[in-house]
PDB file of N, CA and C in Angstrom:
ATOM      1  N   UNK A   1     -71.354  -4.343  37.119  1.00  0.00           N
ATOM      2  CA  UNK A   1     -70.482  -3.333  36.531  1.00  0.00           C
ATOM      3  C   UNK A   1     -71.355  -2.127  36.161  1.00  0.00           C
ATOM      4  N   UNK A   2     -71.175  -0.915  36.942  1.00  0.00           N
ATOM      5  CA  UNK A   2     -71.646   0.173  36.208  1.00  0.00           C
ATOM      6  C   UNK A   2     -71.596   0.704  34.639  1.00  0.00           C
ATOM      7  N   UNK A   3     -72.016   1.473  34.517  1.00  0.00           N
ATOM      8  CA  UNK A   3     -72.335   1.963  32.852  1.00  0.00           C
ATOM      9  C   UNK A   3     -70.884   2.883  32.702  1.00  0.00           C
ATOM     10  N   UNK A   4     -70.429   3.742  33.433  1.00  0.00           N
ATOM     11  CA  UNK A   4     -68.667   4.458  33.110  1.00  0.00           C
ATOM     12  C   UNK A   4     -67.849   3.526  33.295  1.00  0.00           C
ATOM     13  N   UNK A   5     -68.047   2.221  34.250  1.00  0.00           N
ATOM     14  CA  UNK A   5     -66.581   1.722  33.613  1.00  0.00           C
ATOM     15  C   UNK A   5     -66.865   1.105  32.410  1.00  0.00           C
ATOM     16  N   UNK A   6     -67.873   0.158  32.088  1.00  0.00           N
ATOM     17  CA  UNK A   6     -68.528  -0.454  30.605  1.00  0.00           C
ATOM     18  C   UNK A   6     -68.041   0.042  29.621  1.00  0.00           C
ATOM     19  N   UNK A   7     -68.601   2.004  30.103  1.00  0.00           N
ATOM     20  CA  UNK A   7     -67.939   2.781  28.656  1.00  0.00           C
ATOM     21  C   UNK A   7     -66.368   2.943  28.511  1.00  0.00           C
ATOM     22  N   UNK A   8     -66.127   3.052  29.470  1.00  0.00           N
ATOM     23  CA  UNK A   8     -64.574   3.295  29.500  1.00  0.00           C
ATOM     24  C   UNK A   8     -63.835   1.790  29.119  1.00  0.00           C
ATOM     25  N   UNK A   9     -64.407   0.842  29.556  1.00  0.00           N
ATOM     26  CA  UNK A   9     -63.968  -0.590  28.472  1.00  0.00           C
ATOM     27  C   UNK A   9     -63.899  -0.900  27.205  1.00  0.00           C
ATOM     28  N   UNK A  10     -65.290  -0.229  26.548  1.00  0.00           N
ATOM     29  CA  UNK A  10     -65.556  -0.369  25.370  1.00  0.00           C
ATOM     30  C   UNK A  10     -64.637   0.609  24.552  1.00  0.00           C
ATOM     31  N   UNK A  11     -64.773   1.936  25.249  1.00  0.00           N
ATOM     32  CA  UNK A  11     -63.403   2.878  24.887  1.00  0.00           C
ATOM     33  C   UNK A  11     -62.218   2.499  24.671  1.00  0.00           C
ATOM     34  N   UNK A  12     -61.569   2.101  25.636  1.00  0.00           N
ATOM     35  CA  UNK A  12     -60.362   1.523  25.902  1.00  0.00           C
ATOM     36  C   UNK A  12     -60.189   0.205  24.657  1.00  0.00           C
ATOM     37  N   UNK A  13     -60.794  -0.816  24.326  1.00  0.00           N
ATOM     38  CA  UNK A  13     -60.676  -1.341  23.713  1.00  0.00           C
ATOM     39  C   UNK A  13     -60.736  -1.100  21.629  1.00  0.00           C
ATOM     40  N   UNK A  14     -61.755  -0.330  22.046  1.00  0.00           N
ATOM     41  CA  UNK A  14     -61.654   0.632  20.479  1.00  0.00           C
ATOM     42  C   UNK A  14     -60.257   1.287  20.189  1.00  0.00           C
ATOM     43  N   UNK A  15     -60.429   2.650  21.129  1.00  0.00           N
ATOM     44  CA  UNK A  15     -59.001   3.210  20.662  1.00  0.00           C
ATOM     45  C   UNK A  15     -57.449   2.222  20.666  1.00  0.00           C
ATOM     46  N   UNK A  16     -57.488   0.955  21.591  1.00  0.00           N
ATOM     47  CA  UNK A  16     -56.193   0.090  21.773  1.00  0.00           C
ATOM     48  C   UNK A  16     -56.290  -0.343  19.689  1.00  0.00           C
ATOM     49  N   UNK A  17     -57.599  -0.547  19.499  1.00  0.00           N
ATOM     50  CA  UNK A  17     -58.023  -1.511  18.517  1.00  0.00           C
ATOM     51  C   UNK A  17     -57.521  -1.003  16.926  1.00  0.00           C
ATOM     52  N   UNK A  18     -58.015   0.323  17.126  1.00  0.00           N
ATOM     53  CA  UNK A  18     -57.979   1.396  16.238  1.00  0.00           C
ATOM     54  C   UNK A  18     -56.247   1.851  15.600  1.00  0.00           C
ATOM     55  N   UNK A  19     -55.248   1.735  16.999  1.00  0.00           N
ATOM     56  CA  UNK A  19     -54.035   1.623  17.060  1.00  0.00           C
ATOM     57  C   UNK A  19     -53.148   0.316  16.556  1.00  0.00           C
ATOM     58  N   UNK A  20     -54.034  -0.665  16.795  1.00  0.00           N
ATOM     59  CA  UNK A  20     -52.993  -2.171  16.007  1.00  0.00           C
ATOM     60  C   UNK A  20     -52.535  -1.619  14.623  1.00  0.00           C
ATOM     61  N   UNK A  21     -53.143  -1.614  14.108  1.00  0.00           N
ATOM     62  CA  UNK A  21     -52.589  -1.451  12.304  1.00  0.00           C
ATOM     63  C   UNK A  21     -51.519  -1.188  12.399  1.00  0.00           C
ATOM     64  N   UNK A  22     -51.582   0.479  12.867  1.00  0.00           N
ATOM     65  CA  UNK A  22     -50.025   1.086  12.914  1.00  0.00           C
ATOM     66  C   UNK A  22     -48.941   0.450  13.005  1.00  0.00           C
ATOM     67  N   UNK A  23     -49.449   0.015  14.349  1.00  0.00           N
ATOM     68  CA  UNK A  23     -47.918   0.153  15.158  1.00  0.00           C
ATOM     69  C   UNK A  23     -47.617  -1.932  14.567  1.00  0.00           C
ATOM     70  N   UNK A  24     -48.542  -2.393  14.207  1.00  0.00           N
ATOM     71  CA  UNK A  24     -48.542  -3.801  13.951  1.00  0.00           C
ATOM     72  C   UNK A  24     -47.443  -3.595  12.683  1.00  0.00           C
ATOM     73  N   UNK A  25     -47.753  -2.680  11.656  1.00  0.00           N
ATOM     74  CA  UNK A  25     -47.053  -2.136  10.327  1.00  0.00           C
ATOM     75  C   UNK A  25     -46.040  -2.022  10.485  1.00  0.00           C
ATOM     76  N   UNK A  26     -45.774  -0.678  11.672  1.00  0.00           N
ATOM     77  CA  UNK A  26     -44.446  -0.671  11.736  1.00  0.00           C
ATOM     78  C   UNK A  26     -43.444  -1.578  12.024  1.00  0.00           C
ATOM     79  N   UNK A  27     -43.953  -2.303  13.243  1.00  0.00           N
ATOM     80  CA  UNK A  27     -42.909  -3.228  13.769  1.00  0.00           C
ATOM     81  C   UNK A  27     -42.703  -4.315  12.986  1.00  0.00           C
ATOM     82  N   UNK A  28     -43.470  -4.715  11.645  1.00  0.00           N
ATOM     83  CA  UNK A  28     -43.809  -6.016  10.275  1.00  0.00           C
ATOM     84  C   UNK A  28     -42.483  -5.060   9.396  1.00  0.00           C
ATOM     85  N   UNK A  29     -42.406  -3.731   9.238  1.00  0.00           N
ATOM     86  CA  UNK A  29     -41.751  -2.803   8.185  1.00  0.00           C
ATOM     87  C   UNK A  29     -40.604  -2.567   8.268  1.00  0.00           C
ATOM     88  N   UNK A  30     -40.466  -2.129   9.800  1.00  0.00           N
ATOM     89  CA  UNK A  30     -39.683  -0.866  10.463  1.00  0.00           C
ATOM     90  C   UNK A  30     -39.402   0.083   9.583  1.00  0.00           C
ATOM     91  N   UNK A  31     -40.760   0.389   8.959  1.00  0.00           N
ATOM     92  CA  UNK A  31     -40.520   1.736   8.027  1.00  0.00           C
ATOM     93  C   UNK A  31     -41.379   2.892   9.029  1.00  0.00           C
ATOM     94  N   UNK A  32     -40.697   3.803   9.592  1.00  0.00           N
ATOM     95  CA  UNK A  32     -41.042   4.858  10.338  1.00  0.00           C
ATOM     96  C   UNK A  32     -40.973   5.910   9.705  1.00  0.00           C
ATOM     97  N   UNK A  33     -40.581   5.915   8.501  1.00  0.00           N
ATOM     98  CA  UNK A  33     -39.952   7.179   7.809  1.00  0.00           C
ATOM     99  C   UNK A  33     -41.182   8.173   7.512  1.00  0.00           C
ATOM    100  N   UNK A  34     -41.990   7.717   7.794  1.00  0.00           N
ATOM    101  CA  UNK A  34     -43.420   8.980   7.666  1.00  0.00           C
ATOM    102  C   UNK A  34     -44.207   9.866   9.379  1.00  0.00           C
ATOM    103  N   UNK A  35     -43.005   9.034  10.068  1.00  0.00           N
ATOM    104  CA  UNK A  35     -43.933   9.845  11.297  1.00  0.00           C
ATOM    105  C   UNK A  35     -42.341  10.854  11.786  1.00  0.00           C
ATOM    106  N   UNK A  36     -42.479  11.921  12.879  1.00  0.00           N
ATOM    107  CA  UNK A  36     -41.506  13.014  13.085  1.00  0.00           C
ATOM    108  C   UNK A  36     -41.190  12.283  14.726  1.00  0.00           C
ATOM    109  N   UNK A  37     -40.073  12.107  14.646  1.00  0.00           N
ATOM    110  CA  UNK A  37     -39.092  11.596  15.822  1.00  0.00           C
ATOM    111  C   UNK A  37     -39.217  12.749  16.536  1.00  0.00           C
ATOM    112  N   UNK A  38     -39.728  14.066  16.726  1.00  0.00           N
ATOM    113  CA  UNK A  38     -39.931  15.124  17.830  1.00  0.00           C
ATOM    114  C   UNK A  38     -41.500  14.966  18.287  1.00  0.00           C
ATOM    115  N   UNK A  39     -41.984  14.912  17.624  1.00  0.00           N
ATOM    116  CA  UNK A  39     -43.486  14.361  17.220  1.00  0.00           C
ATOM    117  C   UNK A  39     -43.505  12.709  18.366  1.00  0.00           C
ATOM    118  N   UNK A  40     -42.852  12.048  18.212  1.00  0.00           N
ATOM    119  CA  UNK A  40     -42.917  10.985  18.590  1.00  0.00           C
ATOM    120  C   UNK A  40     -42.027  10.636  20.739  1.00  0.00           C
ATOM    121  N   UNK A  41     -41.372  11.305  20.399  1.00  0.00           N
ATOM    122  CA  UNK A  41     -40.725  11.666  21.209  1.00  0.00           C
ATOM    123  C   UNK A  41     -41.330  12.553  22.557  1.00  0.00           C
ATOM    124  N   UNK A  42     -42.315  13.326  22.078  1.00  0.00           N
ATOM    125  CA  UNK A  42     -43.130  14.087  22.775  1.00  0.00           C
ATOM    126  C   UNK A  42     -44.197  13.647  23.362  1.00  0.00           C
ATOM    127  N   UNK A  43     -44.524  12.577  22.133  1.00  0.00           N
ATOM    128  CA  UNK A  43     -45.656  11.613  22.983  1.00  0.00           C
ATOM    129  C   UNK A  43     -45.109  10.672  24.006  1.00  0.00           C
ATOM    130  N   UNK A  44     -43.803   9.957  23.863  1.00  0.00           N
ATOM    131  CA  UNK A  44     -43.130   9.358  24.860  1.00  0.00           C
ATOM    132  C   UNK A  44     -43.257  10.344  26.106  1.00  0.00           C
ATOM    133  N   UNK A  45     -43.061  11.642  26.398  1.00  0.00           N
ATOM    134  CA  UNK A  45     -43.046  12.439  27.397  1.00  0.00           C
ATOM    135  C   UNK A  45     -43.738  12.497  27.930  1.00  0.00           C
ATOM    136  N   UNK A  46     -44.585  12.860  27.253  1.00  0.00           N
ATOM    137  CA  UNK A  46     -46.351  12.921  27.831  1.00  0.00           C
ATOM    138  C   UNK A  46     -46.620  11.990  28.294  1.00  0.00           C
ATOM    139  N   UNK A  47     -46.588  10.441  28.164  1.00  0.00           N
ATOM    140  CA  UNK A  47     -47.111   9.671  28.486  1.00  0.00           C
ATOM    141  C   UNK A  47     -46.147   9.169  29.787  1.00  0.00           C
ATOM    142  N   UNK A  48     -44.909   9.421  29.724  1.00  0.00           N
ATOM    143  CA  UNK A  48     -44.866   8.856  31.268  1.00  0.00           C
ATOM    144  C   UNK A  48     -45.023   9.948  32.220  1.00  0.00           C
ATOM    145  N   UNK A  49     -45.187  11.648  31.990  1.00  0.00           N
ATOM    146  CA  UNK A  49     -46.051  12.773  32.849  1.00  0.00           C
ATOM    147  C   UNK A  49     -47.248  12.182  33.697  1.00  0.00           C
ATOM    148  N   UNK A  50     -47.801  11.762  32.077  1.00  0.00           N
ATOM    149  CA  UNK A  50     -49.425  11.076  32.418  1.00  0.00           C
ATOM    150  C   UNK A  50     -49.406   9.813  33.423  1.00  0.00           C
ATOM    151  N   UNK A  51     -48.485   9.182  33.378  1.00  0.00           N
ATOM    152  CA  UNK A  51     -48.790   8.015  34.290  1.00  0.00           C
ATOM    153  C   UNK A  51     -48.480   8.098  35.281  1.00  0.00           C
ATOM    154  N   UNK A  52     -48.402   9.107  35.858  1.00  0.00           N
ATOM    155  CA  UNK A  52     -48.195   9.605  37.327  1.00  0.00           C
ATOM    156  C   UNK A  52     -49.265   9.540  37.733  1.00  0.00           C
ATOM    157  N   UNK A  53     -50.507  10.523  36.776  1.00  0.00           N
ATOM    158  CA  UNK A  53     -51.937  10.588  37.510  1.00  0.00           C
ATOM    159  C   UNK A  53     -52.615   9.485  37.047  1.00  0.00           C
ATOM    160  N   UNK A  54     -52.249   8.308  36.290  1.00  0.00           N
ATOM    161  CA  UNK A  54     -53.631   7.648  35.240  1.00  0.00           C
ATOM    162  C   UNK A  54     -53.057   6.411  36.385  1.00  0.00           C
ATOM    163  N   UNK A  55     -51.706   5.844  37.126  1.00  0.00           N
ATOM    164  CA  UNK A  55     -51.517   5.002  38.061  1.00  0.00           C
ATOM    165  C   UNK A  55     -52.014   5.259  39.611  1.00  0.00           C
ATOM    166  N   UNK A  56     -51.802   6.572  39.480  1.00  0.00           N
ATOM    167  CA  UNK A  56     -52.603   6.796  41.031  1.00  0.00           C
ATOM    168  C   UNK A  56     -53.888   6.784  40.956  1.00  0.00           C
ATOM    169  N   UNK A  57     -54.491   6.401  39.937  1.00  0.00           N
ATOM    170  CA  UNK A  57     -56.231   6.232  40.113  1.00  0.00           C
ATOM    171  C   UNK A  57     -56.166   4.908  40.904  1.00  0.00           C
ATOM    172  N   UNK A  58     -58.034   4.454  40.787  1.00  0.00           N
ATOM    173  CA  UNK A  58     -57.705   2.713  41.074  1.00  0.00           C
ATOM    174  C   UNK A  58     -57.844   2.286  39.535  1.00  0.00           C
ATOM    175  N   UNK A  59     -57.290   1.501  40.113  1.00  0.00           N
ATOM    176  CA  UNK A  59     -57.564  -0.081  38.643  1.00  0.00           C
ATOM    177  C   UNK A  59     -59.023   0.109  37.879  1.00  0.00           C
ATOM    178  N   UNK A  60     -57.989   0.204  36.370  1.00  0.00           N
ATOM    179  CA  UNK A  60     -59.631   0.262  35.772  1.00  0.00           C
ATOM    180  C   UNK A  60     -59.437   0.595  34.242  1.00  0.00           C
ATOM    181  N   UNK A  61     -60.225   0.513  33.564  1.00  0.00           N
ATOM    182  CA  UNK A  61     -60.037   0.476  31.886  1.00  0.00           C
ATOM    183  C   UNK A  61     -58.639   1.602  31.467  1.00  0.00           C
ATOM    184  N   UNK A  62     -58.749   2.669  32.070  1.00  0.00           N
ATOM    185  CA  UNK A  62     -57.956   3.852  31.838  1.00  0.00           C
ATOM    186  C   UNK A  62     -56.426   3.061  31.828  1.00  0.00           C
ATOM    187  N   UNK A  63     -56.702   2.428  33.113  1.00  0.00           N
ATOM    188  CA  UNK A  63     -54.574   1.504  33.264  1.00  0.00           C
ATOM    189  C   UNK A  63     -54.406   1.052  31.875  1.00  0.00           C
ATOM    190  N   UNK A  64     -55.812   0.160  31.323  1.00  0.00           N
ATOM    191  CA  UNK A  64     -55.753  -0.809  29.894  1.00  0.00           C
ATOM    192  C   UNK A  64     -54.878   0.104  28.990  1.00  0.00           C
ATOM    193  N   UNK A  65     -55.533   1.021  28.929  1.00  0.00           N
ATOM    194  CA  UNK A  65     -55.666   1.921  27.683  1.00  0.00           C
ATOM    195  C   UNK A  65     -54.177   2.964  27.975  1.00  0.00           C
ATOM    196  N   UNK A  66     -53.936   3.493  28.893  1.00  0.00           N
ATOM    197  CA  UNK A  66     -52.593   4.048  28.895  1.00  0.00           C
ATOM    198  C   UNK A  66     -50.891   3.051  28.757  1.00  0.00           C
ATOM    199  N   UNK A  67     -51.674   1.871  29.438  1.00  0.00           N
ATOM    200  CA  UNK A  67     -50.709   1.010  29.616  1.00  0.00           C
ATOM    201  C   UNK A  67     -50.350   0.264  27.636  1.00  0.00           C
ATOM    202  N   UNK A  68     -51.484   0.537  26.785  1.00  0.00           N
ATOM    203  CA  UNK A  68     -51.309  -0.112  25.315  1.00  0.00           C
ATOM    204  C   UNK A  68     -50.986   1.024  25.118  1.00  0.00           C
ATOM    205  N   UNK A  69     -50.924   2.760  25.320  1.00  0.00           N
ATOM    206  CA  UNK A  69     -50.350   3.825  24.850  1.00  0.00           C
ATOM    207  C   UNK A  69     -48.838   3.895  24.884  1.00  0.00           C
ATOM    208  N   UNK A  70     -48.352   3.605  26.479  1.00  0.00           N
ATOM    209  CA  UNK A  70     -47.261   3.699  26.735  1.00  0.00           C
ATOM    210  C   UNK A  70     -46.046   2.540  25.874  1.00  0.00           C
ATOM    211  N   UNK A  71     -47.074   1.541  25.386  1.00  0.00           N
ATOM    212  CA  UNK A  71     -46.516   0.158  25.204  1.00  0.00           C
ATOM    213  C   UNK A  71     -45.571   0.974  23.447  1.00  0.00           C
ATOM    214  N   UNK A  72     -46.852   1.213  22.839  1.00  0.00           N
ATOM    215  CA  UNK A  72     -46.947   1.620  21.517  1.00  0.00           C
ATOM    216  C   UNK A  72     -46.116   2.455  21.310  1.00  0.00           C
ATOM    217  N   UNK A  73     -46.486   3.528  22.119  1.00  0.00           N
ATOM    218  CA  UNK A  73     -45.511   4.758  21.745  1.00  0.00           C
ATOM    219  C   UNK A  73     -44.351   4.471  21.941  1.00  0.00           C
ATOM    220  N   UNK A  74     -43.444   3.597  22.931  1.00  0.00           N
ATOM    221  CA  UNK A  74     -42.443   3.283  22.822  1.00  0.00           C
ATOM    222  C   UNK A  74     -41.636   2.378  21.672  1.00  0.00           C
ATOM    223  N   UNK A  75     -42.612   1.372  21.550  1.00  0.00           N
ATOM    224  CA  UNK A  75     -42.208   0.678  20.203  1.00  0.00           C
ATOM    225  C   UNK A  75     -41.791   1.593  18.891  1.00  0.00           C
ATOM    226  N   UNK A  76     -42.952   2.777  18.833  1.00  0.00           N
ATOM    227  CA  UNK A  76     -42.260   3.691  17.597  1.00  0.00           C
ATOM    228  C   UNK A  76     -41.149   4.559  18.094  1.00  0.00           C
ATOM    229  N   UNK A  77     -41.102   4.693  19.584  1.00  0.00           N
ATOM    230  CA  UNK A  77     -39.613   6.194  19.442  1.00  0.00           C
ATOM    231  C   UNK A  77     -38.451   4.670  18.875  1.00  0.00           C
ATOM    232  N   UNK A  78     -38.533   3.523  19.790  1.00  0.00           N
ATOM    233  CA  UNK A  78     -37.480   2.435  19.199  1.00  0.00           C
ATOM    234  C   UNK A  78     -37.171   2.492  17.816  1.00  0.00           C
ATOM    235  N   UNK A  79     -38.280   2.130  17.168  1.00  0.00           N
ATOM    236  CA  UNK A  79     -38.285   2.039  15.383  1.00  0.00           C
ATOM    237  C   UNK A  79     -37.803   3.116  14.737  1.00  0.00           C
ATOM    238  N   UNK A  80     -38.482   4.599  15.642  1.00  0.00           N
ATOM    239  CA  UNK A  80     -37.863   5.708  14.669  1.00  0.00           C
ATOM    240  C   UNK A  80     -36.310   5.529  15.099  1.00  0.00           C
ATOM    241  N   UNK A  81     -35.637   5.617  16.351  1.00  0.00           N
ATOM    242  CA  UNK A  81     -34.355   5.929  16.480  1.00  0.00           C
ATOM    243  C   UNK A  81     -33.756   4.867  15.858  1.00  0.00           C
ATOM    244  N   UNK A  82     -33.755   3.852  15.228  1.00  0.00           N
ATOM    245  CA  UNK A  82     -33.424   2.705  14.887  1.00  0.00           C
ATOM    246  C   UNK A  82     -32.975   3.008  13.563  1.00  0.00           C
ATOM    247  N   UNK A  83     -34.326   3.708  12.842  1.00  0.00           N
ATOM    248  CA  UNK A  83     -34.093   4.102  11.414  1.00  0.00           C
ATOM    249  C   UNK A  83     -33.350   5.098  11.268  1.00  0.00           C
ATOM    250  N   UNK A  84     -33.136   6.049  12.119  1.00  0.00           N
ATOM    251  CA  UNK A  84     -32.312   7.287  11.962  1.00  0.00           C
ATOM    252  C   UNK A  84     -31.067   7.212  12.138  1.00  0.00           C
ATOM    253  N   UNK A  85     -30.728   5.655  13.084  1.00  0.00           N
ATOM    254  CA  UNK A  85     -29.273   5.633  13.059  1.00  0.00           C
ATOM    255  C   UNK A  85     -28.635   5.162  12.036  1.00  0.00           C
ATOM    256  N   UNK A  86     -27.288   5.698  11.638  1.00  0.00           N
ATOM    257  CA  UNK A  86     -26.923   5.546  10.441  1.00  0.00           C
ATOM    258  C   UNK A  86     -26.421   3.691  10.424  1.00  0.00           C
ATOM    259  N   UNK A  87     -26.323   3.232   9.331  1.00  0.00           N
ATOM    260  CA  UNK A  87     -26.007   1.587   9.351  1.00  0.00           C
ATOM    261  C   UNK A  87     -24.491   1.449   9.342  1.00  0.00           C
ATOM    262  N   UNK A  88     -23.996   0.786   9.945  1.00  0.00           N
ATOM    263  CA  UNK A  88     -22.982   0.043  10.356  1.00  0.00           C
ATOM    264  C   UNK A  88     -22.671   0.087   8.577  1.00  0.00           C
ATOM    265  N   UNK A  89     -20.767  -0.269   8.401  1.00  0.00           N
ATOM    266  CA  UNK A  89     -20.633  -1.233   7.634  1.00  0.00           C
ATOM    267  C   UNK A  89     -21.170  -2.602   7.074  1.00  0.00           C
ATOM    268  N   UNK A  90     -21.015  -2.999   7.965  1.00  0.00           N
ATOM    269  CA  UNK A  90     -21.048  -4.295   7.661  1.00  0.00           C
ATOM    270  C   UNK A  90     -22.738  -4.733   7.336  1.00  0.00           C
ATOM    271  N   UNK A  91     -23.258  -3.967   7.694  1.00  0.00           N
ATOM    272  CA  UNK A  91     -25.051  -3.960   8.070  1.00  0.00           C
ATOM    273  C   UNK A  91     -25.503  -3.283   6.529  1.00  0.00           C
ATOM    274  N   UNK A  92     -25.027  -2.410   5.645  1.00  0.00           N
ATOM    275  CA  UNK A  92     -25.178  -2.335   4.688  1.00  0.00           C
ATOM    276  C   UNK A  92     -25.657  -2.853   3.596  1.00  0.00           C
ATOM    277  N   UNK A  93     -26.446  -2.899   2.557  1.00  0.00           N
ATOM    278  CA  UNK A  93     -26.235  -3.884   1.369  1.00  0.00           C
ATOM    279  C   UNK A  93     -25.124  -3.861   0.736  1.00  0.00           C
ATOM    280  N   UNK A  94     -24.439  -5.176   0.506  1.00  0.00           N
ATOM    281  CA  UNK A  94     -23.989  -4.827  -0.642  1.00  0.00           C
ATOM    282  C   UNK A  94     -22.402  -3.906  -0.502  1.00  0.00           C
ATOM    283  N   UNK A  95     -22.488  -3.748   1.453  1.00  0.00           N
ATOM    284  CA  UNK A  95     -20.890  -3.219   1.709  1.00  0.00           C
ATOM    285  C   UNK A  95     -19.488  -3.346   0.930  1.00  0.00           C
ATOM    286  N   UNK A  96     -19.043  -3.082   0.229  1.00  0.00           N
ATOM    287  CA  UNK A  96     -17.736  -3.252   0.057  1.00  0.00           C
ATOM    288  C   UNK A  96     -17.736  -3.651  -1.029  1.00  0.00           C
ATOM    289  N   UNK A  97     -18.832  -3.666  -1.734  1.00  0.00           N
ATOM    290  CA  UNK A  97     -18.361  -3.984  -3.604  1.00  0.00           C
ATOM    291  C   UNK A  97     -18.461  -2.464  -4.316  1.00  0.00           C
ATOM    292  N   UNK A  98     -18.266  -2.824  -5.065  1.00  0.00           N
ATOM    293  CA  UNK A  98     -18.177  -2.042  -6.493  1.00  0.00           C
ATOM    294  C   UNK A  98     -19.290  -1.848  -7.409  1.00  0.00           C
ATOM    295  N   UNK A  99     -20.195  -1.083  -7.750  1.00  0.00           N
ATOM    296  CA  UNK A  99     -21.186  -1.239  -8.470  1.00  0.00           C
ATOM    297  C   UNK A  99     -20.619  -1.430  -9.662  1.00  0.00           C
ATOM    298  N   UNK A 100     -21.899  -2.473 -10.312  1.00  0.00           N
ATOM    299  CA  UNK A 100     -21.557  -3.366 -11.235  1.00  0.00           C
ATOM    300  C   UNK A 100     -22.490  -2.481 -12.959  1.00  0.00           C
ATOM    301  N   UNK A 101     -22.032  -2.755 -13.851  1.00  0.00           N
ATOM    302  CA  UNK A 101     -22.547  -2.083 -15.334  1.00  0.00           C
ATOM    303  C   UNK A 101     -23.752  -3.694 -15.229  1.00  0.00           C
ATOM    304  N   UNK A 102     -24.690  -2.754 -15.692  1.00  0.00           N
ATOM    305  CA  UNK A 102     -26.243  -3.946 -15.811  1.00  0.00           C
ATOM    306  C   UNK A 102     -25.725  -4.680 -17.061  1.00  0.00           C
ATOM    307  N   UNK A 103     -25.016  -4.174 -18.394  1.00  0.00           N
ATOM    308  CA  UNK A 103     -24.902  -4.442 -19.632  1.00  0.00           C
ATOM    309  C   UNK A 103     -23.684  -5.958 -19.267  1.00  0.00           C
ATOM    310  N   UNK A 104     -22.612  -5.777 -18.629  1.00  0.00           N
ATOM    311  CA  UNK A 104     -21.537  -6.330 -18.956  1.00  0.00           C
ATOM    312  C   UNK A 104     -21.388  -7.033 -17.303  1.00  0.00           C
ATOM    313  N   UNK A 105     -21.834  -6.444 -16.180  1.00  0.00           N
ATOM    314  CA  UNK A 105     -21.748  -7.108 -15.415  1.00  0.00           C
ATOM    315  C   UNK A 105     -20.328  -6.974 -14.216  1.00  0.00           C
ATOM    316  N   UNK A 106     -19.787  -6.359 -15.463  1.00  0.00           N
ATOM    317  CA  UNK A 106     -18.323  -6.141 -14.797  1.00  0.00           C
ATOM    318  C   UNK A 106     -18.091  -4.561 -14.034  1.00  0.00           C
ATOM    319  N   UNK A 107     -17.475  -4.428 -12.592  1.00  0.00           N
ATOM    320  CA  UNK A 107     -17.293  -3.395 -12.114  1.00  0.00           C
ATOM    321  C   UNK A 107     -17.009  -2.460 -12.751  1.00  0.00           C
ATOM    322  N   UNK A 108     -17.327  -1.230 -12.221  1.00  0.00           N
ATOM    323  CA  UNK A 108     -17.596   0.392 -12.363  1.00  0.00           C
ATOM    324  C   UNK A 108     -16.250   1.012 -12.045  1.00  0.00           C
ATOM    325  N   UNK A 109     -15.670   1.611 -12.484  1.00  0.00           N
ATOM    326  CA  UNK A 109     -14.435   1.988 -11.397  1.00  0.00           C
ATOM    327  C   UNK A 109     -14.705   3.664 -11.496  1.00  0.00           C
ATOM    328  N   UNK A 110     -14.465   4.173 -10.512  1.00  0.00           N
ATOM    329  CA  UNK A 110     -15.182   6.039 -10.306  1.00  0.00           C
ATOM    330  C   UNK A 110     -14.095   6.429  -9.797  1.00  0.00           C
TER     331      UNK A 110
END
């Protein structure tokens, strides 16, 4: 094995490495609410632009490393659009009651 693909392994495996937390967080959370769905969305773009030229190479650390980009970035546009959609009824907490007085326990009527 030459010394550029080596580096480009060791690369590839850092930056994949460097990326777990995140996206490990998010998908443990599905709290997205700190990253920008245009922001996120853009990187989705880019990255399947990019895999036009990063697949027509040959085989080689770069596939690793775009292929855990493409993986990732999709997992968050999922999570963000997920969070942005508004919740169902029924998906709600707590749908269809009445908030309750902490003191007495008994419904609120507004």
């Amino acid at each position: 094995m030459d010394v550029p693909v080596l580096a480009g392994m060791v690369a590839a495996v850092v930056f994949a490495t460097a990326n777990l937390p995140m996206v490990w967080k998010a998908i443990r959370t599905h709290d997205v609410g700190s990253y920008s769905l245009g922001s996120i969305v853009m990187i989705n773009a880019a990255n399947v632009v990019y895999s036009v030229y990063v697949f027509s190479l040959p085989v080689g650390p770069i596939w690793l490393l775009h292929s855990f980009y493409l993986v990732a970035s999709a997992i968050m546009l999922v999570l963000c659009v997920r969070q942005l959609r508004p919740r169902g009824r029924d998906e709600a907490p707590g749908a269809g009651t009445a908030p309750r007085s902490r003191a007495s326990g008994a419904a609120i009527s507004g």
